[in-house]
C-alpha atoms as a PDB file:
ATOM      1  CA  UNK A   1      29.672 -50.293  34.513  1.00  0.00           C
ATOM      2  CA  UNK A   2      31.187 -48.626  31.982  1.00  0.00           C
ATOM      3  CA  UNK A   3      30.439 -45.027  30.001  1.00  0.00           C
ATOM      4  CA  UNK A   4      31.930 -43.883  26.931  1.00  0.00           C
ATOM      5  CA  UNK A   5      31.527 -40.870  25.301  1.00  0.00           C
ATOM      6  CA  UNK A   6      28.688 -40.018  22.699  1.00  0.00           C
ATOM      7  CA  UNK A   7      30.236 -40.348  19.259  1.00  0.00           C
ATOM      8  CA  UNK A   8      28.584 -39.845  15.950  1.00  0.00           C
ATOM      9  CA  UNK A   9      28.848 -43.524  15.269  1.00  0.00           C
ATOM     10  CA  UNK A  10      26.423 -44.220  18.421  1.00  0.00           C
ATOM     11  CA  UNK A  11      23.575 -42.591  16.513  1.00  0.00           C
ATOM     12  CA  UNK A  12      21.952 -45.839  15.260  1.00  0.00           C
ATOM     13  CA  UNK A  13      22.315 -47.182  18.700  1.00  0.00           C
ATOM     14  CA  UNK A  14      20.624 -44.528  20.231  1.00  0.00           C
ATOM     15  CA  UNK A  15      18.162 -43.958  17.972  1.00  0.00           C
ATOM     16  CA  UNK A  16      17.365 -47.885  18.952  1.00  0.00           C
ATOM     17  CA  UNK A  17      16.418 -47.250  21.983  1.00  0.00           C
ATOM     18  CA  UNK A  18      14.758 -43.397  21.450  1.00  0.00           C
ATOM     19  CA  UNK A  19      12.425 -44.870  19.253  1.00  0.00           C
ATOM     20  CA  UNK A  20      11.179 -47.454  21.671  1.00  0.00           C
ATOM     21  CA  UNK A  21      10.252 -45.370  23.912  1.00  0.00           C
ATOM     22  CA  UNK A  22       7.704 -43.245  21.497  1.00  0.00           C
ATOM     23  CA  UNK A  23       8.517 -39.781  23.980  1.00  0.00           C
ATOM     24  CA  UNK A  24       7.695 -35.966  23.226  1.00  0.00           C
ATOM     25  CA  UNK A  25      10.098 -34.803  25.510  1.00  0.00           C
ATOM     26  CA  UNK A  26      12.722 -32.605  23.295  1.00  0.00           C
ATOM     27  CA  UNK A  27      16.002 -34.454  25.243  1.00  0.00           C
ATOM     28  CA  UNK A  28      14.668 -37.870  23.541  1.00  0.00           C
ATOM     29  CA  UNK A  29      16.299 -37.238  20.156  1.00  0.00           C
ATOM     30  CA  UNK A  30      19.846 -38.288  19.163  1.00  0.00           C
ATOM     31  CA  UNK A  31      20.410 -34.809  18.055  1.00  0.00           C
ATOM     32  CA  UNK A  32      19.950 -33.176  21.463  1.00  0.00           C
ATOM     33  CA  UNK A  33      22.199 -35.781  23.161  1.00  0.00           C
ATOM     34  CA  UNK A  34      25.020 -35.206  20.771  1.00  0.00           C
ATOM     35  CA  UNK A  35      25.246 -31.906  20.072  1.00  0.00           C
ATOM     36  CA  UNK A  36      24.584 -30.729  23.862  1.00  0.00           C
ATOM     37  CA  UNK A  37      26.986 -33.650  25.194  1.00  0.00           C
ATOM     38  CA  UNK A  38      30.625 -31.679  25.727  1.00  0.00           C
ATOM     39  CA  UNK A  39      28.235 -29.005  27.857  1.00  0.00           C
ATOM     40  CA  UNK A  40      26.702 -31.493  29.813  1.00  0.00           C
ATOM     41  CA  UNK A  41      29.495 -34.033  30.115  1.00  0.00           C
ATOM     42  CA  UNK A  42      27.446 -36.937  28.718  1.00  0.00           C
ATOM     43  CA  UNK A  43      28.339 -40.504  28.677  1.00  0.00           C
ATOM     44  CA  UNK A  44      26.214 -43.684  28.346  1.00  0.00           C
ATOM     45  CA  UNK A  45      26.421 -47.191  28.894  1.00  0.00           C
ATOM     46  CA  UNK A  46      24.173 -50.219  28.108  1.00  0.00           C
ATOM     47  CA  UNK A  47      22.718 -51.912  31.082  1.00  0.00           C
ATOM     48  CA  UNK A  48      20.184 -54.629  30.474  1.00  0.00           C
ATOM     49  CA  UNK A  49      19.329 -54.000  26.787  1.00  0.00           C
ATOM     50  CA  UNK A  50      18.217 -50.352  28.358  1.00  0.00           C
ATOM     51  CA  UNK A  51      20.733 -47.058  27.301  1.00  0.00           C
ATOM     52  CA  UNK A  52      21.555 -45.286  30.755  1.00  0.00           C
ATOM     53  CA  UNK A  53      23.482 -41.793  30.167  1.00  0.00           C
ATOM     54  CA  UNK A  54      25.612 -39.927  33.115  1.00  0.00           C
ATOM     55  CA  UNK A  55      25.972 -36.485  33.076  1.00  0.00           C
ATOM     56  CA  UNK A  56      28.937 -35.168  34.777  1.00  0.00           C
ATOM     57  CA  UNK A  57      27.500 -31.214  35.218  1.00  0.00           C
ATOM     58  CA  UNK A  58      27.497 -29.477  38.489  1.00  0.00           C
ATOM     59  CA  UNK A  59      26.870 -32.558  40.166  1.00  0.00           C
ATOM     60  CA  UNK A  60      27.163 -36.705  38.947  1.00  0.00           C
ATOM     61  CA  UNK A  61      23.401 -37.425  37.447  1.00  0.00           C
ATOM     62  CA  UNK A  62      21.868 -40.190  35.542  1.00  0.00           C
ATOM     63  CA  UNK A  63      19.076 -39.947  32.730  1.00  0.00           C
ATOM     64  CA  UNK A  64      16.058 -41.906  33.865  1.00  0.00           C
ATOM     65  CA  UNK A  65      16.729 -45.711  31.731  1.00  0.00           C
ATOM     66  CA  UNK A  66      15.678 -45.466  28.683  1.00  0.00           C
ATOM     67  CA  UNK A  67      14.044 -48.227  26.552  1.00  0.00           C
ATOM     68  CA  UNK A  68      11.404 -51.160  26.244  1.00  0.00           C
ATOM     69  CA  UNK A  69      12.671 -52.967  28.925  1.00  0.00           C
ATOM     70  CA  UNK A  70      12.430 -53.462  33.106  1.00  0.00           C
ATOM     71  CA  UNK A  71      14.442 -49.848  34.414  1.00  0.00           C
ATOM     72  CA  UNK A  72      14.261 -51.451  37.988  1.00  0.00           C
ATOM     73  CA  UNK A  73      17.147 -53.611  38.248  1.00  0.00           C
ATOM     74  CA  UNK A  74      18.926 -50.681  35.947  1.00  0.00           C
ATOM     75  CA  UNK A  75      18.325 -48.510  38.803  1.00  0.00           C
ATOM     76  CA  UNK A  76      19.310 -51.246  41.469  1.00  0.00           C
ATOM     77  CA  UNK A  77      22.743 -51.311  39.614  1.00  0.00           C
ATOM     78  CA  UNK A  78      22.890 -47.445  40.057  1.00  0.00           C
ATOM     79  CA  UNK A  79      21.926 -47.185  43.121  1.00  0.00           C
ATOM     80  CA  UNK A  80      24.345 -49.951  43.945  1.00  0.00           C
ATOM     81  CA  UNK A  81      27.143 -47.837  41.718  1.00  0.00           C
ATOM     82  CA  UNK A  82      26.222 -44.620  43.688  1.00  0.00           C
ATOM     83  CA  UNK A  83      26.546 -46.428  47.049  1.00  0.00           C
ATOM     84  CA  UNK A  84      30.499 -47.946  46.266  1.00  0.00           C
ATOM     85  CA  UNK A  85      31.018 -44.221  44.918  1.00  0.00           C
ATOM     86  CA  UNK A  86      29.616 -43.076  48.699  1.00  0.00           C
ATOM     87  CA  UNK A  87      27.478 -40.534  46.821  1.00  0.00           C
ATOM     88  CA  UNK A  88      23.528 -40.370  46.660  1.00  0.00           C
ATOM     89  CA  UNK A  89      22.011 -41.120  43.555  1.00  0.00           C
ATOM     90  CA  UNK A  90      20.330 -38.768  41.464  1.00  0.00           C
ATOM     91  CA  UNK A  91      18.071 -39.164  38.422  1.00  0.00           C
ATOM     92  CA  UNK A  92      17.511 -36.805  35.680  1.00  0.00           C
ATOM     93  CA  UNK A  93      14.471 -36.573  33.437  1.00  0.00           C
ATOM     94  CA  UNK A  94      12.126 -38.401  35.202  1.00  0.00           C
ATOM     95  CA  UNK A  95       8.650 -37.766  33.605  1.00  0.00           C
ATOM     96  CA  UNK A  96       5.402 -38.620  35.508  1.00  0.00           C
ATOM     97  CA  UNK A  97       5.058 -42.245  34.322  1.00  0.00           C
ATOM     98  CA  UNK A  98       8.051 -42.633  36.086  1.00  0.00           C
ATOM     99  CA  UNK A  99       8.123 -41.158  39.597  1.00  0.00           C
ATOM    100  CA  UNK A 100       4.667 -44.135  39.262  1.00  0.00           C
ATOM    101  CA  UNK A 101       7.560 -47.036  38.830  1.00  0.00           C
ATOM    102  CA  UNK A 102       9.625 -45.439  41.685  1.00  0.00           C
ATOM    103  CA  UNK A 103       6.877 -44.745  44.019  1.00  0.00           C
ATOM    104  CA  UNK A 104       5.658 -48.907  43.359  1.00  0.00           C
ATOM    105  CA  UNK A 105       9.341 -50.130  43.342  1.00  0.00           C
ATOM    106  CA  UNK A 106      11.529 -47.797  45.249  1.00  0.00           C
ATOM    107  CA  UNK A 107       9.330 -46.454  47.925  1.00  0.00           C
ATOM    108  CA  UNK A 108      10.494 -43.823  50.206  1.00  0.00           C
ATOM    109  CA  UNK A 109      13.886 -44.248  48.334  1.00  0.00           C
ATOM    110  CA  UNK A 110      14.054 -41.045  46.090  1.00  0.00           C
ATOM    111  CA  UNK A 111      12.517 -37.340  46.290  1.00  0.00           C
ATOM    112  CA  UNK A 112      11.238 -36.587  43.112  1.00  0.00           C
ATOM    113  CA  UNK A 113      11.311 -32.746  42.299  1.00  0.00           C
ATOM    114  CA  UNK A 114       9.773 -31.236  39.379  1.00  0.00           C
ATOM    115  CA  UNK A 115      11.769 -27.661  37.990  1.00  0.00           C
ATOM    116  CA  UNK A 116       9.513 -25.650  35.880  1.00  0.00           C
ATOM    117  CA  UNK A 117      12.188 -23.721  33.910  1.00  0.00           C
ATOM    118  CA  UNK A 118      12.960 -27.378  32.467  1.00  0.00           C
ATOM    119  CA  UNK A 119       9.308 -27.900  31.158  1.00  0.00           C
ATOM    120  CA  UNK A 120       8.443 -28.501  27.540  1.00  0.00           C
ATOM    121  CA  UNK A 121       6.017 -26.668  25.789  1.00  0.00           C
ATOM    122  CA  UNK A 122       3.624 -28.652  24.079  1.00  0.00           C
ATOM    123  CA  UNK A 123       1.479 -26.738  21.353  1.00  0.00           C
ATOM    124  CA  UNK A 124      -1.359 -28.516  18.670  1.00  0.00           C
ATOM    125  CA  UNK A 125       0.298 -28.255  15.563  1.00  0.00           C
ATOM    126  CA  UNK A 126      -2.760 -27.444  13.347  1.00  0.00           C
ATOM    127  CA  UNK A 127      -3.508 -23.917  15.645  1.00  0.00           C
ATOM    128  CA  UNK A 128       0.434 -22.648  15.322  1.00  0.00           C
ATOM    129  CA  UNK A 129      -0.070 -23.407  11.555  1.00  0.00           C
ATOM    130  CA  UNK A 130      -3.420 -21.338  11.283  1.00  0.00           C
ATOM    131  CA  UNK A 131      -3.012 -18.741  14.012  1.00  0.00           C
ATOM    132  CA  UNK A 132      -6.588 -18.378  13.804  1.00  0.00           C
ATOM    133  CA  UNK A 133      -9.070 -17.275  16.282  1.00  0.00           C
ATOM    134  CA  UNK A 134      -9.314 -15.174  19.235  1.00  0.00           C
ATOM    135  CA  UNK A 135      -5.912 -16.149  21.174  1.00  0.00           C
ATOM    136  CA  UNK A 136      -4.066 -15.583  17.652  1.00  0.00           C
ATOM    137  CA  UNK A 137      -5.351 -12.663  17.348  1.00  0.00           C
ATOM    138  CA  UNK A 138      -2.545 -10.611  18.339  1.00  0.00           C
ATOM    139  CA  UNK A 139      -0.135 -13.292  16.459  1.00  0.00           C
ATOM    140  CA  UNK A 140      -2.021 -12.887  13.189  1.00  0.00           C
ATOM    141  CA  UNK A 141      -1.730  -9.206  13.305  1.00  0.00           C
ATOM    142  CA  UNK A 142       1.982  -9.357  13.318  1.00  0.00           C
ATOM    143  CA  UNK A 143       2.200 -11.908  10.244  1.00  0.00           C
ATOM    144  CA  UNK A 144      -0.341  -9.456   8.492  1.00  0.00           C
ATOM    145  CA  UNK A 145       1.987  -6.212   9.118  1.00  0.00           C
ATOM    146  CA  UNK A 146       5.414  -8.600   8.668  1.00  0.00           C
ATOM    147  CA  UNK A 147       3.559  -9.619   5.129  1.00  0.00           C
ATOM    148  CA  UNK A 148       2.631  -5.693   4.343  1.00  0.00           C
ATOM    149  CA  UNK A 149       6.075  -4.939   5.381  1.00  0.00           C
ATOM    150  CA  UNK A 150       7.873  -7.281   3.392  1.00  0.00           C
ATOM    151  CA  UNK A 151       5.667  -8.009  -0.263  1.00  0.00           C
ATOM    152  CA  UNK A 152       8.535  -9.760  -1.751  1.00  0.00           C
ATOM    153  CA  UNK A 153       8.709 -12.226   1.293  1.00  0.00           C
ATOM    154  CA  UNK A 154       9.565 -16.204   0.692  1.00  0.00           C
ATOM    155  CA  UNK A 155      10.216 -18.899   2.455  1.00  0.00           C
ATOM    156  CA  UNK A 156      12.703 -21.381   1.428  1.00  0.00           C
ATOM    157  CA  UNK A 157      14.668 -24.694   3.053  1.00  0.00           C
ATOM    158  CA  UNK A 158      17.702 -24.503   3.933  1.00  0.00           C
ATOM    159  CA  UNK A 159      20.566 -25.841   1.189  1.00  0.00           C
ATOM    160  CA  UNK A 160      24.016 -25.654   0.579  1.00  0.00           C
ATOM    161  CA  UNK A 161      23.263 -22.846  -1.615  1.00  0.00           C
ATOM    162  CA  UNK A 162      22.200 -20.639   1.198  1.00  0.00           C
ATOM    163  CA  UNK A 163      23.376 -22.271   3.743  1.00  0.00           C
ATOM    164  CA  UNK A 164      26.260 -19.516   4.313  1.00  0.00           C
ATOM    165  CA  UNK A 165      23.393 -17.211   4.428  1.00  0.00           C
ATOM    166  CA  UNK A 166      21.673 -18.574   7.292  1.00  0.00           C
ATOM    167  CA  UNK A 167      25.387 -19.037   9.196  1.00  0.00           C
ATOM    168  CA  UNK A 168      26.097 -15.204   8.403  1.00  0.00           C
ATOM    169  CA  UNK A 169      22.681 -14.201  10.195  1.00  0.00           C
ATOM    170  CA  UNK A 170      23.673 -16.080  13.292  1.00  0.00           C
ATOM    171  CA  UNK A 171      26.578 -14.643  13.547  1.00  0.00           C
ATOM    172  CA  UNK A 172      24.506 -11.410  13.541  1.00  0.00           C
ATOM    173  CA  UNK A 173      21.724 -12.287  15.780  1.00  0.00           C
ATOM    174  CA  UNK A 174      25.065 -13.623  18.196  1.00  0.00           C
ATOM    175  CA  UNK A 175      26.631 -10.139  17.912  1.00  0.00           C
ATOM    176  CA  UNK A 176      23.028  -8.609  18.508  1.00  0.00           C
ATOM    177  CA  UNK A 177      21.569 -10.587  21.070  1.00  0.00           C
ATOM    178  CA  UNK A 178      24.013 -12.556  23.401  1.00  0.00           C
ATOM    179  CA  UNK A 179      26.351 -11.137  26.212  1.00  0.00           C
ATOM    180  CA  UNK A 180      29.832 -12.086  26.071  1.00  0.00           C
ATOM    181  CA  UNK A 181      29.765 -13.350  29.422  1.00  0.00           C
ATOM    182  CA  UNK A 182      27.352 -15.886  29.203  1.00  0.00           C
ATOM    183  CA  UNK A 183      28.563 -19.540  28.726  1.00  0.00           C
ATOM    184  CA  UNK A 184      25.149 -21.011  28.396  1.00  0.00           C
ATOM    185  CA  UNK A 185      23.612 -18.595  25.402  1.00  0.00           C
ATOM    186  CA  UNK A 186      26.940 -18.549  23.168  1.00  0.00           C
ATOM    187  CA  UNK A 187      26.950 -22.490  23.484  1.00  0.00           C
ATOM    188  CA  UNK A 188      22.894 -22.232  22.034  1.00  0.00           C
ATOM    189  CA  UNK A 189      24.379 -20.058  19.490  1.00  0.00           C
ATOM    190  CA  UNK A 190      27.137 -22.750  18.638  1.00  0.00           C
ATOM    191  CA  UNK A 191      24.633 -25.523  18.693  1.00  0.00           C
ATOM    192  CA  UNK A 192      22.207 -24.140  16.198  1.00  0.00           C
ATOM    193  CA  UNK A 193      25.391 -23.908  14.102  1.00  0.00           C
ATOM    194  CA  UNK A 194      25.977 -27.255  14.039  1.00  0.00           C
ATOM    195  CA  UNK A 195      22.110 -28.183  14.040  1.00  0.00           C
ATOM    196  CA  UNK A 196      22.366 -26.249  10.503  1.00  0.00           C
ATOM    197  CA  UNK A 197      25.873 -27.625   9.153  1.00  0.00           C
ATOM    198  CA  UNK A 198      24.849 -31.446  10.284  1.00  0.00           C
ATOM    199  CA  UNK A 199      20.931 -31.413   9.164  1.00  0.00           C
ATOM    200  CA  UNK A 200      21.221 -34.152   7.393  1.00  0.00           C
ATOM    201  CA  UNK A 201      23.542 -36.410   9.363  1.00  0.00           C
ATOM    202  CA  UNK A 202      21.068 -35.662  12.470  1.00  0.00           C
ATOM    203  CA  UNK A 203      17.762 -35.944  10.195  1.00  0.00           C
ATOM    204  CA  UNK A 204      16.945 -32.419  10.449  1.00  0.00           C
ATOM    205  CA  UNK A 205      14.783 -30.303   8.305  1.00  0.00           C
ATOM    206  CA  UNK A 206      15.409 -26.981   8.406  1.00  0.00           C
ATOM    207  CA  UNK A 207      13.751 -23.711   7.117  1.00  0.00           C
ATOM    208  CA  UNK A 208      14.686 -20.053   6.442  1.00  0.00           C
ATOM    209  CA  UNK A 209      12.593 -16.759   6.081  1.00  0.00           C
ATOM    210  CA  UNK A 210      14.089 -14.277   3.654  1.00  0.00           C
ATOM    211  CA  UNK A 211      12.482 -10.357   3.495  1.00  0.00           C
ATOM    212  CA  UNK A 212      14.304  -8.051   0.606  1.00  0.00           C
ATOM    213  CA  UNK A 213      16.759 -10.551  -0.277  1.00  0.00           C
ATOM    214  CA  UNK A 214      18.539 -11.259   3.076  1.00  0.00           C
ATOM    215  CA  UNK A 215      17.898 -13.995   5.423  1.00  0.00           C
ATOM    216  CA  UNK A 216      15.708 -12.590   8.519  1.00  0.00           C
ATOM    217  CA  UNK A 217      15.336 -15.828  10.458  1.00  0.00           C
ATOM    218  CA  UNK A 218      15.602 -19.539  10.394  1.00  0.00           C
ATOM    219  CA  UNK A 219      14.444 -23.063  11.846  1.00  0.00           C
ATOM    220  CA  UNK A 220      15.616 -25.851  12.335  1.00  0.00           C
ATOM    221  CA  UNK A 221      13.645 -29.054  13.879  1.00  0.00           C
ATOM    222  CA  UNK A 222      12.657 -33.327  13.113  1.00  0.00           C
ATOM    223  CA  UNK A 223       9.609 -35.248  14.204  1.00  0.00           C
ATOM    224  CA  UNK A 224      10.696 -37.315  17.166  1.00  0.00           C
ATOM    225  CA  UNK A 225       8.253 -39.540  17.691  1.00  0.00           C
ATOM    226  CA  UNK A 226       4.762 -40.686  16.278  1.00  0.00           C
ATOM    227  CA  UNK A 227       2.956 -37.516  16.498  1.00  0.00           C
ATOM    228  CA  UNK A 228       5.219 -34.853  17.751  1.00  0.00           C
ATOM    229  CA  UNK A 229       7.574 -31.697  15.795  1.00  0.00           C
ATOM    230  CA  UNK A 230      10.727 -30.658  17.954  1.00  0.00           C
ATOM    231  CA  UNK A 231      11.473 -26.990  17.094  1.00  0.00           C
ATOM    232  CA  UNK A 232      15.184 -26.981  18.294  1.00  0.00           C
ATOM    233  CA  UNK A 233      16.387 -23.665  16.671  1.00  0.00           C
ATOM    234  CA  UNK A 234      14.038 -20.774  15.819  1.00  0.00           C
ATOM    235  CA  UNK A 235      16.216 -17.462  15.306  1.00  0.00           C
ATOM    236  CA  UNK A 236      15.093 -14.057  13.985  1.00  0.00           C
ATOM    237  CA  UNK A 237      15.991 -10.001  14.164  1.00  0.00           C
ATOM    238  CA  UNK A 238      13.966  -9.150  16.495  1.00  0.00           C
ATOM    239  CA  UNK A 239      13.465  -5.541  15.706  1.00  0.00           C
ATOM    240  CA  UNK A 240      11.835  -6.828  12.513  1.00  0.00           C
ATOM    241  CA  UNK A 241       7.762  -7.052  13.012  1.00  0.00           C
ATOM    242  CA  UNK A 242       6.459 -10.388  12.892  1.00  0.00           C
ATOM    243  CA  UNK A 243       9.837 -11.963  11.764  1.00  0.00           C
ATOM    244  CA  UNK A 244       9.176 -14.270  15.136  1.00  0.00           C
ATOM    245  CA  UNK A 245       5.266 -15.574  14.614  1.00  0.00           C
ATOM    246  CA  UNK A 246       6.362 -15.859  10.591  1.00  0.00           C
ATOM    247  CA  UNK A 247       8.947 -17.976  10.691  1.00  0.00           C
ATOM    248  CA  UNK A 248       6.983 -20.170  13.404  1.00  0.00           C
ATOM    249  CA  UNK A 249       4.045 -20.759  11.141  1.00  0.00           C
ATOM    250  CA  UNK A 250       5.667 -21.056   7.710  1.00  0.00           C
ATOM    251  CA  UNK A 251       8.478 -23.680   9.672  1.00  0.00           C
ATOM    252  CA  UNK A 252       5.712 -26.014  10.487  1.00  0.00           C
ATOM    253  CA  UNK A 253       3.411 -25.574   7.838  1.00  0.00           C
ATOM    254  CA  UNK A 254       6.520 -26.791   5.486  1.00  0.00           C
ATOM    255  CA  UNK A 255       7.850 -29.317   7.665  1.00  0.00           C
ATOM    256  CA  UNK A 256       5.397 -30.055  10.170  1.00  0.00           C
ATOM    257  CA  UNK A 257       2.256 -31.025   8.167  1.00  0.00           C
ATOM    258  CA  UNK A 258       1.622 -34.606   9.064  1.00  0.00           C
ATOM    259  CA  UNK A 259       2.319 -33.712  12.925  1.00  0.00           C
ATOM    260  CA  UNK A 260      -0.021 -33.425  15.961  1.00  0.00           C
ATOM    261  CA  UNK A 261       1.829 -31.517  18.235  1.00  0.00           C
ATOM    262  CA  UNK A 262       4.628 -29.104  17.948  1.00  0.00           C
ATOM    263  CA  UNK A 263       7.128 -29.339  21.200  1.00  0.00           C
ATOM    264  CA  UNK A 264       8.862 -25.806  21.289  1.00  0.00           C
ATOM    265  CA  UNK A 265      11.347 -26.816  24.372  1.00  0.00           C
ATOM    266  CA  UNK A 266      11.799 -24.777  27.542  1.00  0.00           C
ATOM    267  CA  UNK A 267      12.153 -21.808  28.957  1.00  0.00           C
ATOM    268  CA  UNK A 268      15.418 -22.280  30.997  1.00  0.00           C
ATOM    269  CA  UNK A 269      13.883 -20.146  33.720  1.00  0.00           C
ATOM    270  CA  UNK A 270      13.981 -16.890  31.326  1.00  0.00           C
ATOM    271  CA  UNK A 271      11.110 -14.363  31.782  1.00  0.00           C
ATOM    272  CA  UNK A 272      11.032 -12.942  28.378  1.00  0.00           C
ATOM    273  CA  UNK A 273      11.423 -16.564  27.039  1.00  0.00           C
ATOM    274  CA  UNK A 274       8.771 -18.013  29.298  1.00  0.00           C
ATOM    275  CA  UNK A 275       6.383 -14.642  28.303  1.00  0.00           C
ATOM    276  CA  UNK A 276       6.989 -15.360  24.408  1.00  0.00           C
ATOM    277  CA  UNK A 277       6.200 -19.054  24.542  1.00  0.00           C
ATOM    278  CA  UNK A 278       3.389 -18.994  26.729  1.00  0.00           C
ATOM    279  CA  UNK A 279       1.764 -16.402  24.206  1.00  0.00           C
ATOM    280  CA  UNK A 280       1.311 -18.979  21.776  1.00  0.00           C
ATOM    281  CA  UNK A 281      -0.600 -20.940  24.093  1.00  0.00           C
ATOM    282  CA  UNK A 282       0.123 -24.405  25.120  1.00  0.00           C
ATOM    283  CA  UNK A 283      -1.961 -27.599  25.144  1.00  0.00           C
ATOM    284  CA  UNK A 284       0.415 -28.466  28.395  1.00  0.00           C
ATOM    285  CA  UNK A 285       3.431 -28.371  29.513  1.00  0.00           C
ATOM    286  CA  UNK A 286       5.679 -31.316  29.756  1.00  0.00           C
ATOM    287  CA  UNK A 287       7.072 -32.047  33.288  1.00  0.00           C
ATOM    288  CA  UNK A 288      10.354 -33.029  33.826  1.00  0.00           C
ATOM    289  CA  UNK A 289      11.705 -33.868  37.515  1.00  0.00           C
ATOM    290  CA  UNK A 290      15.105 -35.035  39.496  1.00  0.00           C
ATOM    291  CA  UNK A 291      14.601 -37.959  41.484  1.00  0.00           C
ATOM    292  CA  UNK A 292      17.016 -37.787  44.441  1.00  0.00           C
ATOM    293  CA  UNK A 293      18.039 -40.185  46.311  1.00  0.00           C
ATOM    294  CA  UNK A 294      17.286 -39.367  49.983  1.00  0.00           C
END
């Protein structure tokens, strides 16, 4: 069983196997994988025409197998791997469908534990576009004030042209917003730099809101499967009224329109995070679990 490191060159093979899968969960996208992978210590390997990645965090875990075919004698082989490494086997992002093959095929074998600040939220694309009705309410009044703030408003994709723009304001909103000390939030910031230097290697489309000439926010995102918009990078001042609900609607109504849903990731067990996204109310939220191996 051998892993290897993700390199750009994997992307078609990845993508393979991503697209067989048809998921809305925001890890199932080459571009997450990749650009996350030094945090996470990511590796993969092919076992049985299925892509199996190990992530070497706080603890040795493995990514649920991914692809059309039979996971169970993928997860015999781990579970044999984990056994000659004396250690208990542990699967990450197991979704609901599943903890149903373990349950049938691995009884008693693994606890399967959902964590909430891992959940993606899962929003209908059409009601983020419109931010109409009563729940918007409070939404649409900030994009009205933002819009009588800011007359000479426009939004605009992101190009080479202003692409030094939109890497200026991040180093702003990084200088603004995000402690020193905190490994986790600068890597985000360094992320959404790359998510904006390699949008078109990773097949992103990206977006920028501009308010008296300078950039005020920017988003970045790609349609990952056959009816579902990732939002992986939405950035804005945030002493500016509205910049946040503005650049949200005017991202997907750009980039967005032929799209269900809209998956706006997780939370990562912030309150202030959790607050904002569950004001734009979601359809559901998308469970993700560890199966451990008891």
């Amino acid at each position: 069983m051998e892993f290897q490191p993700i390199r750009a060159r994997d992307k078609e093979v990845f993508e393979k196997y991503l697209s067989q899968i048809d998921s809305r969960s925001c890890d199932m996208c080459f571009a997450t994988l990749y650009l996350w992978r030094h945090f996470y210590n990511l590796e993969y390997a092919i076992l049985d025409d299925m892509l199996v990645m190990r992530s070497r965090d706080v603890l040795t875990s493995f990514c649920y197998p991914i692809g059309s075919g039979n996971p169970v004698p993928v997860i015999e082989k781990l579970l044999a791997y984990a056994e000659k490494h004396k250690r208990k086997l542990i699967l990450n992002n197991v979704y609901r469908e599943h903890e149903e093959v373990l349950n049938q095929h691995f009884p008693g074998v693994f606890q399967v534990n959902y964590d909430r600040d891992i959940a993606d939220y899962i929003y209908d694309c059409e009601k983020l576009q419109k931010m109409s009705g009563r729940k918007y309410h409070g939404k649409k009044n900030h994009i009205n004030k933002f819009k009588k703030l800011y007359p000479d408003w426009a939004y605009e994709p992101v190009t080479q042209e202003n692409l030094a723009e939109c890497l200026k304001m991040l180093k702003e909103w990084k200088e603004l917003y995000v402690p020193k000390d905190n490994l986790e939030k600068n890597t985000e910031v360094l992320v959404s730099e790359h998510y904006l230097k390699q949008r078109d290697f990773l097949g992103q489309k990206a977006g920028l809101l501009r308010a008296d000439e300078r950039v005020i926010a920017f988003s970045v995102g790609e349609k990952i499967n056959s009816d579902t918009f990732v939002v992986h990078v939405e950035k804005a001042y945030a002493d500016i009224p509205g910049a946040y609900p503005m650049i949200c609607q005017q991202f997907l109504l750009h980039e967005a329109g032929d799209c269900k849903y809209v998956n706006r990731e997780d939370d990562v067990g912030d309150e202030g995070l959790r607050k904002s996204k569950m004001s734009y109310h979601p359809l559901y939220l998308f469970e993700k679990a560890y199966a451990v191996q008891g």
